[in-house]
PDB file of N, CA and C in Angstrom:
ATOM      1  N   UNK A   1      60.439 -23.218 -18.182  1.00  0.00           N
ATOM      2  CA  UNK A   1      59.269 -24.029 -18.433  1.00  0.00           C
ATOM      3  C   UNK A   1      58.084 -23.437 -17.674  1.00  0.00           C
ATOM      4  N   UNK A   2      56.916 -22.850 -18.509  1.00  0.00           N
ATOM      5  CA  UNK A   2      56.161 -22.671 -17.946  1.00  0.00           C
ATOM      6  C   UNK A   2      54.603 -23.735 -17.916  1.00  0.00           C
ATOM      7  N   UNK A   3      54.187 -23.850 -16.179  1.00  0.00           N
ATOM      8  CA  UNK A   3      52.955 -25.062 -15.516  1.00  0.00           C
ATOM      9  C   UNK A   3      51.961 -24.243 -15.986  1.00  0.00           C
ATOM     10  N   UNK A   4      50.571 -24.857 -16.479  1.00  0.00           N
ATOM     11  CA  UNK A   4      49.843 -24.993 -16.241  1.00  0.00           C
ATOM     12  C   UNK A   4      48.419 -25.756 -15.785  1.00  0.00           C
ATOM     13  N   UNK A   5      47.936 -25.286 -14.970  1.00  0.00           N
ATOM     14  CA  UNK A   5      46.934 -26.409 -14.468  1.00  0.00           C
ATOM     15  C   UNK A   5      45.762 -26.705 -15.554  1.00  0.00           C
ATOM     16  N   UNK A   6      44.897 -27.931 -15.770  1.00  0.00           N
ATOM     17  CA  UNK A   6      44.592 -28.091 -16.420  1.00  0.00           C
ATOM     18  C   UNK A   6      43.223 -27.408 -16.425  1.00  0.00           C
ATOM     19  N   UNK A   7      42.538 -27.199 -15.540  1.00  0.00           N
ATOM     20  CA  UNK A   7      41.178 -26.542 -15.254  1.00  0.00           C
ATOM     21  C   UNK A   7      41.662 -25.204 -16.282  1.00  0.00           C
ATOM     22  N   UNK A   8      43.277 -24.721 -16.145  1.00  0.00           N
ATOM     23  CA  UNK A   8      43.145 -23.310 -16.676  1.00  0.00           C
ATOM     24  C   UNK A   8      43.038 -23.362 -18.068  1.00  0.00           C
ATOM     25  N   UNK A   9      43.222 -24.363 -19.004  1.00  0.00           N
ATOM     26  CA  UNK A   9      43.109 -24.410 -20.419  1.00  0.00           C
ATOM     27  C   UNK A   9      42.154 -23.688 -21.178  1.00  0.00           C
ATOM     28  N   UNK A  10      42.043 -23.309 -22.107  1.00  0.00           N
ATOM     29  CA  UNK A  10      41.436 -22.223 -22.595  1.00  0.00           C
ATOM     30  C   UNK A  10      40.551 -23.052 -23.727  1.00  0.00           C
ATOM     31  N   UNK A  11      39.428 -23.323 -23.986  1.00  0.00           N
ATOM     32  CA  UNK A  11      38.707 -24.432 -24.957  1.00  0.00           C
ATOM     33  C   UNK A  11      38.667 -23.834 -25.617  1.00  0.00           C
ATOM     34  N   UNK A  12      37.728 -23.742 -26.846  1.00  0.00           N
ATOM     35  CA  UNK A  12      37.782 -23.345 -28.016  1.00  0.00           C
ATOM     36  C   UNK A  12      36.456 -21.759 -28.400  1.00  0.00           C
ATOM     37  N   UNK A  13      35.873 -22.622 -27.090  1.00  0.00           N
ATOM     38  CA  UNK A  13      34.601 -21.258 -26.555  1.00  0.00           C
ATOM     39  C   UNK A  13      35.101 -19.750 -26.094  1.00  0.00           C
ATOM     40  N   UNK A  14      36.883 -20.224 -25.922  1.00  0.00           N
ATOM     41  CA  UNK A  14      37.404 -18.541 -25.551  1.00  0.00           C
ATOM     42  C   UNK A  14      37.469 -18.892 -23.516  1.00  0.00           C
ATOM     43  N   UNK A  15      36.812 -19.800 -23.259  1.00  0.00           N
ATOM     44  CA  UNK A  15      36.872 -20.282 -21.466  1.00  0.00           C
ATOM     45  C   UNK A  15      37.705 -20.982 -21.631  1.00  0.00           C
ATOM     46  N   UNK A  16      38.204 -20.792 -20.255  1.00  0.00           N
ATOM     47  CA  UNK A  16      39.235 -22.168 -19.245  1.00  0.00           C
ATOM     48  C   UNK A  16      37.812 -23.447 -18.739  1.00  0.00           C
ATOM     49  N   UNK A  17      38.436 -24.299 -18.866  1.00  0.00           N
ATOM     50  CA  UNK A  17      37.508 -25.747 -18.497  1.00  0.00           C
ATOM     51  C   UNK A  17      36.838 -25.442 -17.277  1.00  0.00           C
ATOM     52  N   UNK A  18      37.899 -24.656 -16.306  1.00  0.00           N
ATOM     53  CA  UNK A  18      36.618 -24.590 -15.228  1.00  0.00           C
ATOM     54  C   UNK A  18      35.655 -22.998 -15.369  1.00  0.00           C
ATOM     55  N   UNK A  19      36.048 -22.918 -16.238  1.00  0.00           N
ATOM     56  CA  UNK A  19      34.804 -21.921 -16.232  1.00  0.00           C
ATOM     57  C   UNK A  19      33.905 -22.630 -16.759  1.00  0.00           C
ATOM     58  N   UNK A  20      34.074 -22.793 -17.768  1.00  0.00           N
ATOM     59  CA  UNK A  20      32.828 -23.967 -18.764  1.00  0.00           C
ATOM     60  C   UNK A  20      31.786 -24.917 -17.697  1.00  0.00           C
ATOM     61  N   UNK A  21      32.996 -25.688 -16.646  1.00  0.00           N
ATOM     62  CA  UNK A  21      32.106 -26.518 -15.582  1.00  0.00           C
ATOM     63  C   UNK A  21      31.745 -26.127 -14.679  1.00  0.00           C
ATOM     64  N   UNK A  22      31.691 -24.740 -14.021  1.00  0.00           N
ATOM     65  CA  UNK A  22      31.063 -24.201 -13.217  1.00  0.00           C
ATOM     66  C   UNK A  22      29.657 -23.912 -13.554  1.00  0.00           C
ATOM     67  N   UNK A  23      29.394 -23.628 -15.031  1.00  0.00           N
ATOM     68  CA  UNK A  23      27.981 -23.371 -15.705  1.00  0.00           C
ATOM     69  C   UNK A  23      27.365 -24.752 -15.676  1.00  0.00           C
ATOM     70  N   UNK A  24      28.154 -25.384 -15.856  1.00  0.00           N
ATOM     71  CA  UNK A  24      27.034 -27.034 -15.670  1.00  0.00           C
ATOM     72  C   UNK A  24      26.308 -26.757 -14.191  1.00  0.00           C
ATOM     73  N   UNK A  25      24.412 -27.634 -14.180  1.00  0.00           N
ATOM     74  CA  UNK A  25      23.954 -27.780 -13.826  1.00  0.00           C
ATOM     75  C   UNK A  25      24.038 -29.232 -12.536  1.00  0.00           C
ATOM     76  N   UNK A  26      23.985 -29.610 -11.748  1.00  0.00           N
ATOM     77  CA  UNK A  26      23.897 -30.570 -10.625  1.00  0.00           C
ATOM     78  C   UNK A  26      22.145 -30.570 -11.280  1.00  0.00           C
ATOM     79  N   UNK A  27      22.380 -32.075 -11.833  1.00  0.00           N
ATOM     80  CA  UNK A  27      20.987 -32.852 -12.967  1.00  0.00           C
ATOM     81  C   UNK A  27      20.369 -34.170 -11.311  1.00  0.00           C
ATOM     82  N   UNK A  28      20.851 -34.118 -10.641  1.00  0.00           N
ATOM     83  CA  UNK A  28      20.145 -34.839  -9.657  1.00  0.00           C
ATOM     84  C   UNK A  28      19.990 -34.289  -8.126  1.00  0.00           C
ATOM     85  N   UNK A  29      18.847 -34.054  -8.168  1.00  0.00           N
ATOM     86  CA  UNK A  29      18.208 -33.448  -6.832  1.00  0.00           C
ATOM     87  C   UNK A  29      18.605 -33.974  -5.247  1.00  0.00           C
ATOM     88  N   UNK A  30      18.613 -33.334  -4.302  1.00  0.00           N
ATOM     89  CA  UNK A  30      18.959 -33.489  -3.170  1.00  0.00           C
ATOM     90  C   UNK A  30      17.532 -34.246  -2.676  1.00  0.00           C
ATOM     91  N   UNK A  31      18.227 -35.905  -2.072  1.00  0.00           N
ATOM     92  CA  UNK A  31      17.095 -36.374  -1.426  1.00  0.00           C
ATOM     93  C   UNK A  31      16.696 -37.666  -2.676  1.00  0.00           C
ATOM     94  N   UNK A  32      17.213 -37.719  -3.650  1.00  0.00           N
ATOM     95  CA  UNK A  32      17.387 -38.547  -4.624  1.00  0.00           C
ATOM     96  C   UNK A  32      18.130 -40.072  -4.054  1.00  0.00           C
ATOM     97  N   UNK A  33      17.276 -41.107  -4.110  1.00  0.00           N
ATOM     98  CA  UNK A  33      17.899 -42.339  -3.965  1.00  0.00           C
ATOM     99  C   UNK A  33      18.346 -42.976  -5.613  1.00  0.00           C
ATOM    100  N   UNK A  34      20.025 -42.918  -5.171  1.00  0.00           N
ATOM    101  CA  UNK A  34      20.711 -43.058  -6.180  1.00  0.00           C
ATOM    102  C   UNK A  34      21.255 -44.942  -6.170  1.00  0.00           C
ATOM    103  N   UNK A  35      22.023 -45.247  -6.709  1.00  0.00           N
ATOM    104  CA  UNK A  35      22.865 -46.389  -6.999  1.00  0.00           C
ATOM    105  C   UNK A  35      23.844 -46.538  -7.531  1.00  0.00           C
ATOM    106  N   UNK A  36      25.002 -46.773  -6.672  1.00  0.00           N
ATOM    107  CA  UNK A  36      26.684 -46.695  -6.812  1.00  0.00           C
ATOM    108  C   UNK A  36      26.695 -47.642  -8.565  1.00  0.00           C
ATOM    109  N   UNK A  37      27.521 -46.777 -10.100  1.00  0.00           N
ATOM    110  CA  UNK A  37      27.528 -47.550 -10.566  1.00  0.00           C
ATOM    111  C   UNK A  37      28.603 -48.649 -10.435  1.00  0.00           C
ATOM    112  N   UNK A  38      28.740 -49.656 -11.671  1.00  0.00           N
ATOM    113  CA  UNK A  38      29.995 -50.397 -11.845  1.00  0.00           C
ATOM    114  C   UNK A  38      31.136 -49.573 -11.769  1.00  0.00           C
ATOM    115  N   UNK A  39      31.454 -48.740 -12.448  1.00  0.00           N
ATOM    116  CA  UNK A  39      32.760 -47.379 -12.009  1.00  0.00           C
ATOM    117  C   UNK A  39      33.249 -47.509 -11.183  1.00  0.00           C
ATOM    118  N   UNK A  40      32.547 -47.492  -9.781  1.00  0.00           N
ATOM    119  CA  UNK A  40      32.975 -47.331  -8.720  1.00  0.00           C
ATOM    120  C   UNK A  40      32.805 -49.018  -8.395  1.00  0.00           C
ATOM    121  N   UNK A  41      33.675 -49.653  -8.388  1.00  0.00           N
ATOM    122  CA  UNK A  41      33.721 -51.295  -7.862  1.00  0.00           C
ATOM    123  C   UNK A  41      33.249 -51.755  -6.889  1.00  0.00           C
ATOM    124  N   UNK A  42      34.350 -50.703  -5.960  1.00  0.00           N
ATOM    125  CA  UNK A  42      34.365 -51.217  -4.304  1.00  0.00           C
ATOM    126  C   UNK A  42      32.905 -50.706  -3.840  1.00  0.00           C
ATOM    127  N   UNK A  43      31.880 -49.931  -4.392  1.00  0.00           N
ATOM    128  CA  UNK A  43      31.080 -49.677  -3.745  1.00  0.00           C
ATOM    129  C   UNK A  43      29.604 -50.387  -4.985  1.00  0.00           C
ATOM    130  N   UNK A  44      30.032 -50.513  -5.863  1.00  0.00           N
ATOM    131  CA  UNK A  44      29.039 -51.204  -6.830  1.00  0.00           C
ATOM    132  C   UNK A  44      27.577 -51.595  -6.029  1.00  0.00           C
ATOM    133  N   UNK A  45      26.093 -51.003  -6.995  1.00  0.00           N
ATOM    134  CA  UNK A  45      25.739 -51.919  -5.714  1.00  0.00           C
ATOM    135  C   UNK A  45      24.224 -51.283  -4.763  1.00  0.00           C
ATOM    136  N   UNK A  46      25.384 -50.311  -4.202  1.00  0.00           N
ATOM    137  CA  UNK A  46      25.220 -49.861  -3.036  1.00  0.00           C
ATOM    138  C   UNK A  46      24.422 -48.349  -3.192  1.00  0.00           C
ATOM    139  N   UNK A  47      22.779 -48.622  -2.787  1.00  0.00           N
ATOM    140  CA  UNK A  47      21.786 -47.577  -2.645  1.00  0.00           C
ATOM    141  C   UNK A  47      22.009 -46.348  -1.688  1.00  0.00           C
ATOM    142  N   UNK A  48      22.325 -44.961  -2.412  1.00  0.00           N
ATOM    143  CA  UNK A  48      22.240 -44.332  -1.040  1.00  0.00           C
ATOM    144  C   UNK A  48      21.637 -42.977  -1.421  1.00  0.00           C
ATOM    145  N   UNK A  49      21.554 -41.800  -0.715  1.00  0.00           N
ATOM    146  CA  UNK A  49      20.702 -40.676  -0.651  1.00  0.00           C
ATOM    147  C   UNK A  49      21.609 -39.389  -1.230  1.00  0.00           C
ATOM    148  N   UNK A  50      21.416 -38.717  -2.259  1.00  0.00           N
ATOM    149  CA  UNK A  50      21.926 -37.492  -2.777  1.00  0.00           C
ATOM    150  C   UNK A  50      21.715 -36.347  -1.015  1.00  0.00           C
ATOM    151  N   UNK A  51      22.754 -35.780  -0.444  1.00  0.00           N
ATOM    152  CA  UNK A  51      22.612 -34.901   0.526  1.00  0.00           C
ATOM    153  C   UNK A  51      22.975 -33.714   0.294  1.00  0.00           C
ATOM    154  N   UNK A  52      23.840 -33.359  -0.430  1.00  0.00           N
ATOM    155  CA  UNK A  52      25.157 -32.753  -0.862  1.00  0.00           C
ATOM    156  C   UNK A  52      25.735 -31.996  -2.339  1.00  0.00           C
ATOM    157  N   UNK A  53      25.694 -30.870  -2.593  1.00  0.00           N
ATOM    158  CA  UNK A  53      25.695 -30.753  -4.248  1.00  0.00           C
ATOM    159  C   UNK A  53      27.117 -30.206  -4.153  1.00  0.00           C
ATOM    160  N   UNK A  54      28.483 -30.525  -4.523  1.00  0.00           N
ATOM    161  CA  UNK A  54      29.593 -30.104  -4.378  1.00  0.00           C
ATOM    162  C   UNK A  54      30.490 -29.825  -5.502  1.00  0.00           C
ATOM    163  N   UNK A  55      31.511 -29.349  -5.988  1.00  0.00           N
ATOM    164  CA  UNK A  55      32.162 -29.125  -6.818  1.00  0.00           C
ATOM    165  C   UNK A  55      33.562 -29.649  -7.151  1.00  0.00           C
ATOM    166  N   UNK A  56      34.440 -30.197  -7.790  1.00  0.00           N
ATOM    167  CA  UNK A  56      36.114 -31.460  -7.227  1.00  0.00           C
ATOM    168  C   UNK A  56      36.360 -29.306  -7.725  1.00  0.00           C
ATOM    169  N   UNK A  57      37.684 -29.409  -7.843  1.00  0.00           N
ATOM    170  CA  UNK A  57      38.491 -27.667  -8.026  1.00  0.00           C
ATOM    171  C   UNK A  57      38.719 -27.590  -9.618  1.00  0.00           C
ATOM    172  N   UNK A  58      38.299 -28.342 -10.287  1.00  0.00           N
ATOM    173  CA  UNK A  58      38.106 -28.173 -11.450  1.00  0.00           C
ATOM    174  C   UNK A  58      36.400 -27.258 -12.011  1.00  0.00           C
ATOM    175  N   UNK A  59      35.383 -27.350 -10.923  1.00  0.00           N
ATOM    176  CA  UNK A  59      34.240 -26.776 -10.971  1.00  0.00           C
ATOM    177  C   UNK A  59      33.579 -28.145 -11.470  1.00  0.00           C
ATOM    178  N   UNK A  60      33.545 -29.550 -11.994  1.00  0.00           N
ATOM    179  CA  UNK A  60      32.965 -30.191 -12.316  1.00  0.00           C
ATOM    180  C   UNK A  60      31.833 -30.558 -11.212  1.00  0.00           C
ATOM    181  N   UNK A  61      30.507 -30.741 -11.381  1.00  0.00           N
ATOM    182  CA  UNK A  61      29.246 -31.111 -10.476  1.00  0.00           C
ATOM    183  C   UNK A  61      29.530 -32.309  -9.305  1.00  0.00           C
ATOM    184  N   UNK A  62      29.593 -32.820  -8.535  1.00  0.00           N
ATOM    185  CA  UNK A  62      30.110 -33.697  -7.698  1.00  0.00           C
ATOM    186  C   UNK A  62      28.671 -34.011  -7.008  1.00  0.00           C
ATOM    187  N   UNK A  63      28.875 -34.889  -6.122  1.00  0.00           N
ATOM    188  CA  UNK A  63      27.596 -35.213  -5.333  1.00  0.00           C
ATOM    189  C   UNK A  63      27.987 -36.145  -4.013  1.00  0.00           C
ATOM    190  N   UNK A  64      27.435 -35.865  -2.571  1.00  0.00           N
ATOM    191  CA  UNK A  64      27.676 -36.059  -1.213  1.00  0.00           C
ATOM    192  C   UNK A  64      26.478 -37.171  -1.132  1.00  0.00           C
ATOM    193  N   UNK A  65      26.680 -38.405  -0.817  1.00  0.00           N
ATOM    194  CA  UNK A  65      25.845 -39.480  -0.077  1.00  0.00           C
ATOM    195  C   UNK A  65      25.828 -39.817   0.730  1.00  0.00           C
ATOM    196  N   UNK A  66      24.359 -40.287   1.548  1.00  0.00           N
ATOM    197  CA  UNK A  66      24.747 -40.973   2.956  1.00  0.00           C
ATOM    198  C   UNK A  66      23.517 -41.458   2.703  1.00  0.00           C
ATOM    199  N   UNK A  67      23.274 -42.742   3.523  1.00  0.00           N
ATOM    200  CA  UNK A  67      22.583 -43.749   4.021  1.00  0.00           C
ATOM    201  C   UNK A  67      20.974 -43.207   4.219  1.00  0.00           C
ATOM    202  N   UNK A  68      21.478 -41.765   5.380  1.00  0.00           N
ATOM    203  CA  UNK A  68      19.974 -41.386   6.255  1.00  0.00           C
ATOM    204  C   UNK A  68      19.536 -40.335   4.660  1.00  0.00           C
ATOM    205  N   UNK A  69      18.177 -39.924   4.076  1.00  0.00           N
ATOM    206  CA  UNK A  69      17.675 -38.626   3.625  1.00  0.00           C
ATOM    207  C   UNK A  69      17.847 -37.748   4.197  1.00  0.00           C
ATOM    208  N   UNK A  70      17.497 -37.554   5.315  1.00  0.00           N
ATOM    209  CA  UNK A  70      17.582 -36.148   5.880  1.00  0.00           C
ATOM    210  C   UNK A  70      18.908 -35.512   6.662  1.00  0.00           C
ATOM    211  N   UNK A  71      19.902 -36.443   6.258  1.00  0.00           N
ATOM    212  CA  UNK A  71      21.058 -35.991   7.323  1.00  0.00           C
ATOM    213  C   UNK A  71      21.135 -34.491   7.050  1.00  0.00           C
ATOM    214  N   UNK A  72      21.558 -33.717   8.007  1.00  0.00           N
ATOM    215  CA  UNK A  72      21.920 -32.616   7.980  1.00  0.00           C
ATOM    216  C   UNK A  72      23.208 -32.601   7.500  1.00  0.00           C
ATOM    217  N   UNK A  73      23.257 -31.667   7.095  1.00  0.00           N
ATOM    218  CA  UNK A  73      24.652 -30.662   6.818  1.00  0.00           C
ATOM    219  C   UNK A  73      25.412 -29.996   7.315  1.00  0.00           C
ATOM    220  N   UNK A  74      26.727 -30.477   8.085  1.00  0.00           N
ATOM    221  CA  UNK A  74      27.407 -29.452   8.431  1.00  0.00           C
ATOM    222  C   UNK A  74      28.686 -28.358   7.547  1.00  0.00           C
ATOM    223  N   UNK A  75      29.364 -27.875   7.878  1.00  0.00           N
ATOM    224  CA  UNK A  75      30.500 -27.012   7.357  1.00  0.00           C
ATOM    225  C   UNK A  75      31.630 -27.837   7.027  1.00  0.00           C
ATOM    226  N   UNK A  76      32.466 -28.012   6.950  1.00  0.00           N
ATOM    227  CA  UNK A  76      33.601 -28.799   6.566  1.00  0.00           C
ATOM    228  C   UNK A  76      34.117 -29.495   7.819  1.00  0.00           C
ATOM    229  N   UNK A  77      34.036 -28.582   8.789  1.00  0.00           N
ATOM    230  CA  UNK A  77      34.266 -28.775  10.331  1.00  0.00           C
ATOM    231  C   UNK A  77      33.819 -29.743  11.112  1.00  0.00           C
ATOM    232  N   UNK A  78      32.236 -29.392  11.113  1.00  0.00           N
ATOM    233  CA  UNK A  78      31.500 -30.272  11.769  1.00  0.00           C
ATOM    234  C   UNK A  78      30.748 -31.407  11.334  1.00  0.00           C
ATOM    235  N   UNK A  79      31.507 -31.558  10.127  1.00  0.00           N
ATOM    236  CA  UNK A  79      30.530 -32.565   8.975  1.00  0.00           C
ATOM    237  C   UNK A  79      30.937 -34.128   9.406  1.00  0.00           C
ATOM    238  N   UNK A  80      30.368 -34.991   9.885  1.00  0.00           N
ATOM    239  CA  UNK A  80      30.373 -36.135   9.850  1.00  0.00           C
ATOM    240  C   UNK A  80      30.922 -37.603   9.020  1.00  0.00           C
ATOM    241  N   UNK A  81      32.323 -37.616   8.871  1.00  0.00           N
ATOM    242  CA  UNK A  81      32.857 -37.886   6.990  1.00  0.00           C
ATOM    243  C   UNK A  81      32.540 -39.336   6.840  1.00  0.00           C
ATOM    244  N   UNK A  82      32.405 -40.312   8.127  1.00  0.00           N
ATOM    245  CA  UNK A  82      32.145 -41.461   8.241  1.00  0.00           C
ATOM    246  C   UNK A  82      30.885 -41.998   8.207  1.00  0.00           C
ATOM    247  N   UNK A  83      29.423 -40.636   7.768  1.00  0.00           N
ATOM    248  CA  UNK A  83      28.703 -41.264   7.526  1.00  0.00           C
ATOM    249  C   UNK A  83      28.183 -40.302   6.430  1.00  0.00           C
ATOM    250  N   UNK A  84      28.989 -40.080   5.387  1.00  0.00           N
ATOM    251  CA  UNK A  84      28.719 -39.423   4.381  1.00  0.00           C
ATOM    252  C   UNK A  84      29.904 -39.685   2.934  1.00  0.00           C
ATOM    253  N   UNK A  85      29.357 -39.851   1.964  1.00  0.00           N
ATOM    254  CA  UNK A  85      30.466 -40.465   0.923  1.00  0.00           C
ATOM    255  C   UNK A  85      30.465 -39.346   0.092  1.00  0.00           C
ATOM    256  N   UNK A  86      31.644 -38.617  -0.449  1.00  0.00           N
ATOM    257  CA  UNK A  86      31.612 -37.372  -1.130  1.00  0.00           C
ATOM    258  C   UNK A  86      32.778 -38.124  -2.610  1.00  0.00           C
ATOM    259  N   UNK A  87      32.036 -36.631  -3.301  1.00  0.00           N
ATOM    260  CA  UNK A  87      32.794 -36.730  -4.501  1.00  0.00           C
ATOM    261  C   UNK A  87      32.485 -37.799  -5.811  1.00  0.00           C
ATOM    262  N   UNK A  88      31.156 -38.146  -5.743  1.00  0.00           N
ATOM    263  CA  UNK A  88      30.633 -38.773  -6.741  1.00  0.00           C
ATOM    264  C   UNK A  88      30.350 -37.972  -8.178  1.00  0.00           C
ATOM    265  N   UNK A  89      30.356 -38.656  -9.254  1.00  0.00           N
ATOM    266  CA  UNK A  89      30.329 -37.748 -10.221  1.00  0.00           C
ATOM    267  C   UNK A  89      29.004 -38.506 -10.583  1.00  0.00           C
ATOM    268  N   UNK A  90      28.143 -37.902 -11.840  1.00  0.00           N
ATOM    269  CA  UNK A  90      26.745 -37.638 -12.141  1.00  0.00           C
ATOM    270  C   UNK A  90      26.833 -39.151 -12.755  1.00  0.00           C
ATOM    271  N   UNK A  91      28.000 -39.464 -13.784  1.00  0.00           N
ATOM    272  CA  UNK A  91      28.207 -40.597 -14.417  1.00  0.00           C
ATOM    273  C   UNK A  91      27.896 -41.453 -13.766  1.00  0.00           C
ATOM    274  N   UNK A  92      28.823 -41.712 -12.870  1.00  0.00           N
ATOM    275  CA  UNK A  92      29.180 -43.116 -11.223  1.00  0.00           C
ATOM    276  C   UNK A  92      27.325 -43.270 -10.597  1.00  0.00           C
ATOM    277  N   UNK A  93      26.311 -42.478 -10.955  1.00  0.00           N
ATOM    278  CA  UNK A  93      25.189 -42.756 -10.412  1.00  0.00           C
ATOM    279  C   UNK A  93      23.963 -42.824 -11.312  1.00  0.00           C
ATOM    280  N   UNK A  94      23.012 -43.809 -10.632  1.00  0.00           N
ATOM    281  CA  UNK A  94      21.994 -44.349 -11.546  1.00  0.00           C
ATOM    282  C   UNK A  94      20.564 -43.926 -10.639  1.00  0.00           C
ATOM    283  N   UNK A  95      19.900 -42.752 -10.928  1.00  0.00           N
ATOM    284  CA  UNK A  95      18.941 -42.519 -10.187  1.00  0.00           C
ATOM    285  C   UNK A  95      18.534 -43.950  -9.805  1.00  0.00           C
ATOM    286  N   UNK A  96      17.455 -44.410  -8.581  1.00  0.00           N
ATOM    287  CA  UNK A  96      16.995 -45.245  -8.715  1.00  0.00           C
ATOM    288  C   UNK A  96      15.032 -44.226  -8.147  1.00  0.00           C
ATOM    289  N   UNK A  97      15.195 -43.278  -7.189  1.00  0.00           N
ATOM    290  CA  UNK A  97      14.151 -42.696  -7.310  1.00  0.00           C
ATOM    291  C   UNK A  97      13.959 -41.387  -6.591  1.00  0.00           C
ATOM    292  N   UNK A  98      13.675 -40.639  -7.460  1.00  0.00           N
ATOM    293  CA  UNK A  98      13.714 -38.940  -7.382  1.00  0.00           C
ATOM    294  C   UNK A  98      13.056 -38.385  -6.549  1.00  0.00           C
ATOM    295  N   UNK A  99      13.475 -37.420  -5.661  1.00  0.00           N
ATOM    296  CA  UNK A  99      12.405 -36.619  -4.279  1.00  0.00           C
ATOM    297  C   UNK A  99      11.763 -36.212  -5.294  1.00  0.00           C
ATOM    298  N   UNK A 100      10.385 -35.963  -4.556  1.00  0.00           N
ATOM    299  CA  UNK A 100       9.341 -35.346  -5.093  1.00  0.00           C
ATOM    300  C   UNK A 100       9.107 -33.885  -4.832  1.00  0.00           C
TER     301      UNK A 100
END
């Protein structure tokens, strides 16, 4: 029996899915006050700041929130996880108002 992962699937374009989603664009700017949608329940609601432009291992666009605008950024290391919410997808958020 041979596995394969699903990112490796081959679409109809002749790409594997994560190639296809690596070419997608991150459509909301860093510094963007967003709004948790219904999707996400437990956080429904809840206004917070685009910091972060990240990728899940499929290559799909992801997005890092926190409370402050300007938090800095650290490395994986030194990154702060308790005041930063990762792994939002473009769907799960509702601009509410765009850096300028």
């Amino acid at each position: 029996m041979k596995f394969e992962m699903v990112h490796d699937i081959v679409e109809s374009n002749g790409k594997t899915i994560k190639e296809n989603n690596i070419l997608l664009k991150h459509n909301i700017p860093i510094g963007t006050l967003v709004e948790i949608s219904e999707s996400m329940r437990d956080m429904e609601g809840v206004r917070l700041f685009v910091v972060m432009h990240t990728r899940d291992c499929d290559g799909t666009p992801l997005y890092s929130l926190c409370a402050e605008k300007n938090e800095k950024i650290y490395n994986i290391y030194g990154c702060e996880i308790n005041r930063k919410y990762h792994g939002f997808s473009e769907k799960s958020l509702e601009l509410i108002k765009e850096e300028n």
